[in-house]
PDB file of N, CA and C in Angstrom:
ATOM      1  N   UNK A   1     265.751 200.681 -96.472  1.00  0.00           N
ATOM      2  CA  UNK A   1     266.519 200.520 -95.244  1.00  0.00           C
ATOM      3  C   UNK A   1     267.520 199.379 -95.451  1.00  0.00           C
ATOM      4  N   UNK A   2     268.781 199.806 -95.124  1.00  0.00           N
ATOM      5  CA  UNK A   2     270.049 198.530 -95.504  1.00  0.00           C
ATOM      6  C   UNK A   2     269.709 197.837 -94.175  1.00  0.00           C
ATOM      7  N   UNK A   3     270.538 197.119 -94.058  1.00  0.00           N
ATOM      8  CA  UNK A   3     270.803 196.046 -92.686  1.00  0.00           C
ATOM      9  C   UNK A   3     271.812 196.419 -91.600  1.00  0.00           C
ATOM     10  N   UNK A   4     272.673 197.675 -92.199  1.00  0.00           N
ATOM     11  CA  UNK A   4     272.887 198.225 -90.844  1.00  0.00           C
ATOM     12  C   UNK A   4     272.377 199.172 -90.631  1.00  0.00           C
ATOM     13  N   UNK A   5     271.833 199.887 -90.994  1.00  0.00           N
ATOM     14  CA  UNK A   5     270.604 200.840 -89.677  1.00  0.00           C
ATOM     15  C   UNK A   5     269.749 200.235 -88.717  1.00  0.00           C
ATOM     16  N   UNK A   6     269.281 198.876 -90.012  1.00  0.00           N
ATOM     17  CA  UNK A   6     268.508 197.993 -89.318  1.00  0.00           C
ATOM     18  C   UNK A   6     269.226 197.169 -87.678  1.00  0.00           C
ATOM     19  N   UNK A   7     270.469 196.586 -88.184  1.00  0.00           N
ATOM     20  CA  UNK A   7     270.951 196.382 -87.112  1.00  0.00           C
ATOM     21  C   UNK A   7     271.024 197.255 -85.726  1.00  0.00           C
ATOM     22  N   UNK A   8     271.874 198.650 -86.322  1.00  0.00           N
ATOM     23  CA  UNK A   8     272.126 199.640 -84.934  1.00  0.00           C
ATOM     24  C   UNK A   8     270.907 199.958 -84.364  1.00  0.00           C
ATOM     25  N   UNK A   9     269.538 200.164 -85.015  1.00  0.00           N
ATOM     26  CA  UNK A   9     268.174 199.894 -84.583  1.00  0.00           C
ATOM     27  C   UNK A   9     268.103 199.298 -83.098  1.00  0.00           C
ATOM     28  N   UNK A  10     268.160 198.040 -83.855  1.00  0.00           N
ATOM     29  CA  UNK A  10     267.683 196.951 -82.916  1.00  0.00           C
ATOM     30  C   UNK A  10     268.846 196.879 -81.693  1.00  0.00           C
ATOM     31  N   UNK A  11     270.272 197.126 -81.862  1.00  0.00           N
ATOM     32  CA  UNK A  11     271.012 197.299 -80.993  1.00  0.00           C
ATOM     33  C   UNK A  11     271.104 198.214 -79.591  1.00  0.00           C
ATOM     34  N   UNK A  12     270.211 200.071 -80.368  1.00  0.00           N
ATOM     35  CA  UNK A  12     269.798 200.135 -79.520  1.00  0.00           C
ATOM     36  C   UNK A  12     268.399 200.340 -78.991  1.00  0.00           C
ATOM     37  N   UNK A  13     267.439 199.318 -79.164  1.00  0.00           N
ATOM     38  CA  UNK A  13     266.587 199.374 -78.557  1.00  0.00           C
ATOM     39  C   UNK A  13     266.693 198.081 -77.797  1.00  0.00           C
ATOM     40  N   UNK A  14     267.570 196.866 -78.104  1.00  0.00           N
ATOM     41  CA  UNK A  14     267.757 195.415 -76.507  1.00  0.00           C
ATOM     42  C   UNK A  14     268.577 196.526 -75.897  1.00  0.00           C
ATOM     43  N   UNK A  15     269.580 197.706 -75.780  1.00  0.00           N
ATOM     44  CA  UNK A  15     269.982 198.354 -75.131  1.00  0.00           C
ATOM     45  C   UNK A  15     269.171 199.203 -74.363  1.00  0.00           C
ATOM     46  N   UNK A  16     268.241 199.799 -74.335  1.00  0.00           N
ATOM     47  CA  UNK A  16     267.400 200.822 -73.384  1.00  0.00           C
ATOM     48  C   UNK A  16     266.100 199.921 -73.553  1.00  0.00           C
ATOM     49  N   UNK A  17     265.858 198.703 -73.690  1.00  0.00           N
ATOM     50  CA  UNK A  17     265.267 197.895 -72.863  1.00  0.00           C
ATOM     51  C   UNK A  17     265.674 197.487 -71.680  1.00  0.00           C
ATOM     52  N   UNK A  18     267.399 197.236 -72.156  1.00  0.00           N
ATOM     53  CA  UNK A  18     267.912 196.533 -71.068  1.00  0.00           C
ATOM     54  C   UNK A  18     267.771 197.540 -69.961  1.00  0.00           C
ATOM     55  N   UNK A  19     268.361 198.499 -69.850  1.00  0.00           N
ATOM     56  CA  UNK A  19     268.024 199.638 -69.548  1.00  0.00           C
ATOM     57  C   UNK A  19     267.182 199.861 -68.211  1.00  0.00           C
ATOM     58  N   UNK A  20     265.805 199.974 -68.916  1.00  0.00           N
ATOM     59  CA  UNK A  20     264.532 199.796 -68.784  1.00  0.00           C
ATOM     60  C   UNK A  20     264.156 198.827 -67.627  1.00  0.00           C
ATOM     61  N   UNK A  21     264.382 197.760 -68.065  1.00  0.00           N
ATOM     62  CA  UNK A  21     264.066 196.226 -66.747  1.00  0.00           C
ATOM     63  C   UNK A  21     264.644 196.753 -66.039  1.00  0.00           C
ATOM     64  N   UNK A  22     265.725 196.843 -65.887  1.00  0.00           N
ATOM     65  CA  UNK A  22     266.935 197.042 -64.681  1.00  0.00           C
ATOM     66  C   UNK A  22     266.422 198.048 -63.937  1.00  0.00           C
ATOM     67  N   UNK A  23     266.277 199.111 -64.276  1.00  0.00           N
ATOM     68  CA  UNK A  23     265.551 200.231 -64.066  1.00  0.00           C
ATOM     69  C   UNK A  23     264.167 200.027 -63.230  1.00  0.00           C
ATOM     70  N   UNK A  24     263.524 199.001 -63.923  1.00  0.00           N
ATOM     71  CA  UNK A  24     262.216 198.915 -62.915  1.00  0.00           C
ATOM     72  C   UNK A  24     262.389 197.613 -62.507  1.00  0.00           C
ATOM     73  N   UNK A  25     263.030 196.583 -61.995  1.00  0.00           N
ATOM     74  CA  UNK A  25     263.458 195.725 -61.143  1.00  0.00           C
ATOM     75  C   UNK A  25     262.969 195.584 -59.874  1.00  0.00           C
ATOM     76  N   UNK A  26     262.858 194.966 -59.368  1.00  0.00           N
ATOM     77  CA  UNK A  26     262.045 194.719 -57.923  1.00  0.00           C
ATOM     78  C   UNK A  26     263.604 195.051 -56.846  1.00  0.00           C
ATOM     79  N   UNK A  27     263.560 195.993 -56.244  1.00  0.00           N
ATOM     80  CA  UNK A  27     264.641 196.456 -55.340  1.00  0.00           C
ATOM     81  C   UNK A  27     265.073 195.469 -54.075  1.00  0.00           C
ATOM     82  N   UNK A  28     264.387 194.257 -53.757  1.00  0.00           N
ATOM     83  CA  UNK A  28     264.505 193.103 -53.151  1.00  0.00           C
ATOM     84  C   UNK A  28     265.728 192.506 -53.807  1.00  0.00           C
ATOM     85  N   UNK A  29     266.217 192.115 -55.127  1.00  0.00           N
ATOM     86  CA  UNK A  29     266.698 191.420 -55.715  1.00  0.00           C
ATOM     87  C   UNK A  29     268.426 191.475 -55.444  1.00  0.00           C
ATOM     88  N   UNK A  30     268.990 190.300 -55.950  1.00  0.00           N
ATOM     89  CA  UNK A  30     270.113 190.449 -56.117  1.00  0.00           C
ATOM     90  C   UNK A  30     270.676 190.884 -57.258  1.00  0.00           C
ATOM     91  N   UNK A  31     271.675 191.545 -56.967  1.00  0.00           N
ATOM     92  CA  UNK A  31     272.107 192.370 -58.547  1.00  0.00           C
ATOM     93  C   UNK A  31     272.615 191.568 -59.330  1.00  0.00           C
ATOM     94  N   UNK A  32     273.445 190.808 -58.885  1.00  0.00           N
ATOM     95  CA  UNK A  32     273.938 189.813 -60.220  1.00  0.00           C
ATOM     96  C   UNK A  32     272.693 188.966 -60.575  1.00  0.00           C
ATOM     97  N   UNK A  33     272.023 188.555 -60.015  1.00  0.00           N
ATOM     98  CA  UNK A  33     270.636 187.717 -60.870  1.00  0.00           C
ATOM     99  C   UNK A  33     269.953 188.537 -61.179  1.00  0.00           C
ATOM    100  N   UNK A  34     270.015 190.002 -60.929  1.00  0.00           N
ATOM    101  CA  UNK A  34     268.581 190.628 -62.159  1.00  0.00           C
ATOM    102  C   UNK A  34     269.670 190.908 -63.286  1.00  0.00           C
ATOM    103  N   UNK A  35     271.224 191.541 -63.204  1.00  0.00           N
ATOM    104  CA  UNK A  35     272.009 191.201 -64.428  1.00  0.00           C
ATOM    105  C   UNK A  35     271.949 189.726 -65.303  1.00  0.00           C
ATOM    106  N   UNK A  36     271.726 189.186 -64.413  1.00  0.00           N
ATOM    107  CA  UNK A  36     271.926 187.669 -65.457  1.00  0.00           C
ATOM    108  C   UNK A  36     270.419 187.171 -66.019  1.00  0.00           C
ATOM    109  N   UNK A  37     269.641 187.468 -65.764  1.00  0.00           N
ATOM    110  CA  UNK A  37     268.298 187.317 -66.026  1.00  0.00           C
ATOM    111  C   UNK A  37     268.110 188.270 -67.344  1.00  0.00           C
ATOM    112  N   UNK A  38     268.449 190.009 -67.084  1.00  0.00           N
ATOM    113  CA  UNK A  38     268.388 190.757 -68.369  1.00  0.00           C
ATOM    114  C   UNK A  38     268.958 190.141 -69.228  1.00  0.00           C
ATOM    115  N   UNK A  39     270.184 189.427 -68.995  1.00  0.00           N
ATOM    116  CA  UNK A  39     271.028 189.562 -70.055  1.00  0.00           C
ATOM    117  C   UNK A  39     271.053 188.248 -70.584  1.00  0.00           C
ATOM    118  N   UNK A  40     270.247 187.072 -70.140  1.00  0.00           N
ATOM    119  CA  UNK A  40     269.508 186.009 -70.906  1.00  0.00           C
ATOM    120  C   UNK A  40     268.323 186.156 -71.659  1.00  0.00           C
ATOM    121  N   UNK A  41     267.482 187.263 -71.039  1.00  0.00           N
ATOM    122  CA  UNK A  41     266.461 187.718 -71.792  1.00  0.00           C
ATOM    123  C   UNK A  41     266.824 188.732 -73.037  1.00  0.00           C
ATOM    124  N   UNK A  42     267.963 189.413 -72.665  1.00  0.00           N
ATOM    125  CA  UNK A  42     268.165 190.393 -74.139  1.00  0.00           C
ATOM    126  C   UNK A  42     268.498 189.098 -75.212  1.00  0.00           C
ATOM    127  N   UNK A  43     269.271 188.264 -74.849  1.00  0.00           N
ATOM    128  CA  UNK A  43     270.231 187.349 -75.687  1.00  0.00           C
ATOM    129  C   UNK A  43     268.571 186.512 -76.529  1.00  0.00           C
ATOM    130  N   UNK A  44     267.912 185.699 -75.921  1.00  0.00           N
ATOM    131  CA  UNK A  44     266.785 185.306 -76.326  1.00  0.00           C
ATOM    132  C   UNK A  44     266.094 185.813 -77.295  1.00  0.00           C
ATOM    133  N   UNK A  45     265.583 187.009 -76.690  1.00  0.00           N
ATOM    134  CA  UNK A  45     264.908 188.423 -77.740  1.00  0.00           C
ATOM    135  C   UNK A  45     265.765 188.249 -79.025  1.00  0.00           C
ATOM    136  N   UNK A  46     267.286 188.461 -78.991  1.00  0.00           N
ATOM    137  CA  UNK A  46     267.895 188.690 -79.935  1.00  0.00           C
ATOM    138  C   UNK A  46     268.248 187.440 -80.936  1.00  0.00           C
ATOM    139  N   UNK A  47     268.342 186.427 -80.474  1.00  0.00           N
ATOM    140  CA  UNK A  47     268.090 184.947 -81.737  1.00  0.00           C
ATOM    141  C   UNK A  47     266.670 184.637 -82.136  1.00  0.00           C
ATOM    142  N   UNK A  48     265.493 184.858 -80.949  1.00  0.00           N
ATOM    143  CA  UNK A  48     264.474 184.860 -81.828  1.00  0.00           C
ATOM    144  C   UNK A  48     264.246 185.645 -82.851  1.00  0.00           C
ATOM    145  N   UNK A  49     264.952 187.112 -82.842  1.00  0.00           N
ATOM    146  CA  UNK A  49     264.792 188.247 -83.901  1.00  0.00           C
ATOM    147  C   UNK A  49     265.262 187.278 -85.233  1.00  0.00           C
ATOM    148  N   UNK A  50     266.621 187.268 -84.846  1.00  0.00           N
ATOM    149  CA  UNK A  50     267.362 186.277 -85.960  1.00  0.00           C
ATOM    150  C   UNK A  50     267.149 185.649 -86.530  1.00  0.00           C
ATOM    151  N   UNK A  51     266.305 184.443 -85.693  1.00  0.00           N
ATOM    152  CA  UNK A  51     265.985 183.108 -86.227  1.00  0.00           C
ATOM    153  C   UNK A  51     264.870 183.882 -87.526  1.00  0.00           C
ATOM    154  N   UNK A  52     263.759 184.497 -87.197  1.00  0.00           N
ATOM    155  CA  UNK A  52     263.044 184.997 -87.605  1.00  0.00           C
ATOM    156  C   UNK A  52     263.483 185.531 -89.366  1.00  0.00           C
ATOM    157  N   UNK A  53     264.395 186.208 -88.845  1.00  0.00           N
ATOM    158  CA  UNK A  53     264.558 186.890 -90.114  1.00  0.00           C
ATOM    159  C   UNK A  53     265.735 185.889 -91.022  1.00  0.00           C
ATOM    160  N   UNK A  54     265.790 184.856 -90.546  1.00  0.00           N
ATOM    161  CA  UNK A  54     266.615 183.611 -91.302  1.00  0.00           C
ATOM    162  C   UNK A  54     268.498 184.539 -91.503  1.00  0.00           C
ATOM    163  N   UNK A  55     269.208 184.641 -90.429  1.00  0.00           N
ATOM    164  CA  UNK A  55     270.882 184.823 -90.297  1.00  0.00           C
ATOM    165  C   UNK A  55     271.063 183.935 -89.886  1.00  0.00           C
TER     166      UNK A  55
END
């Protein structure tokens, strides 16, 4: 496996995670804070991946 399959992989699966949360979200919420919440949590997910694999 090269490093871009590997990449588009992982691209889309923080994508239909993101997806996913949003999707099952508590319907109380405000939309821009469950957007900004996913999208600190995808970002997170995605440097710990990083850090991990030393980029």
């Amino acid at each position: 496996m090269n490093k871009k399959n590997f990449l588009i992989g992982m691209g889309m699966g923080l994508t239909v995670g993101g997806v996913i949360a949003m999707a099952t979200r508590p319907k109380k919420r405000c939309m821009k804070s469950a957007v900004g919440k996913t999208l600190k949590t995808m970002g997170e997910v995605a440097d710990s991946i990083s850090d991990s694999l030393g980029w």
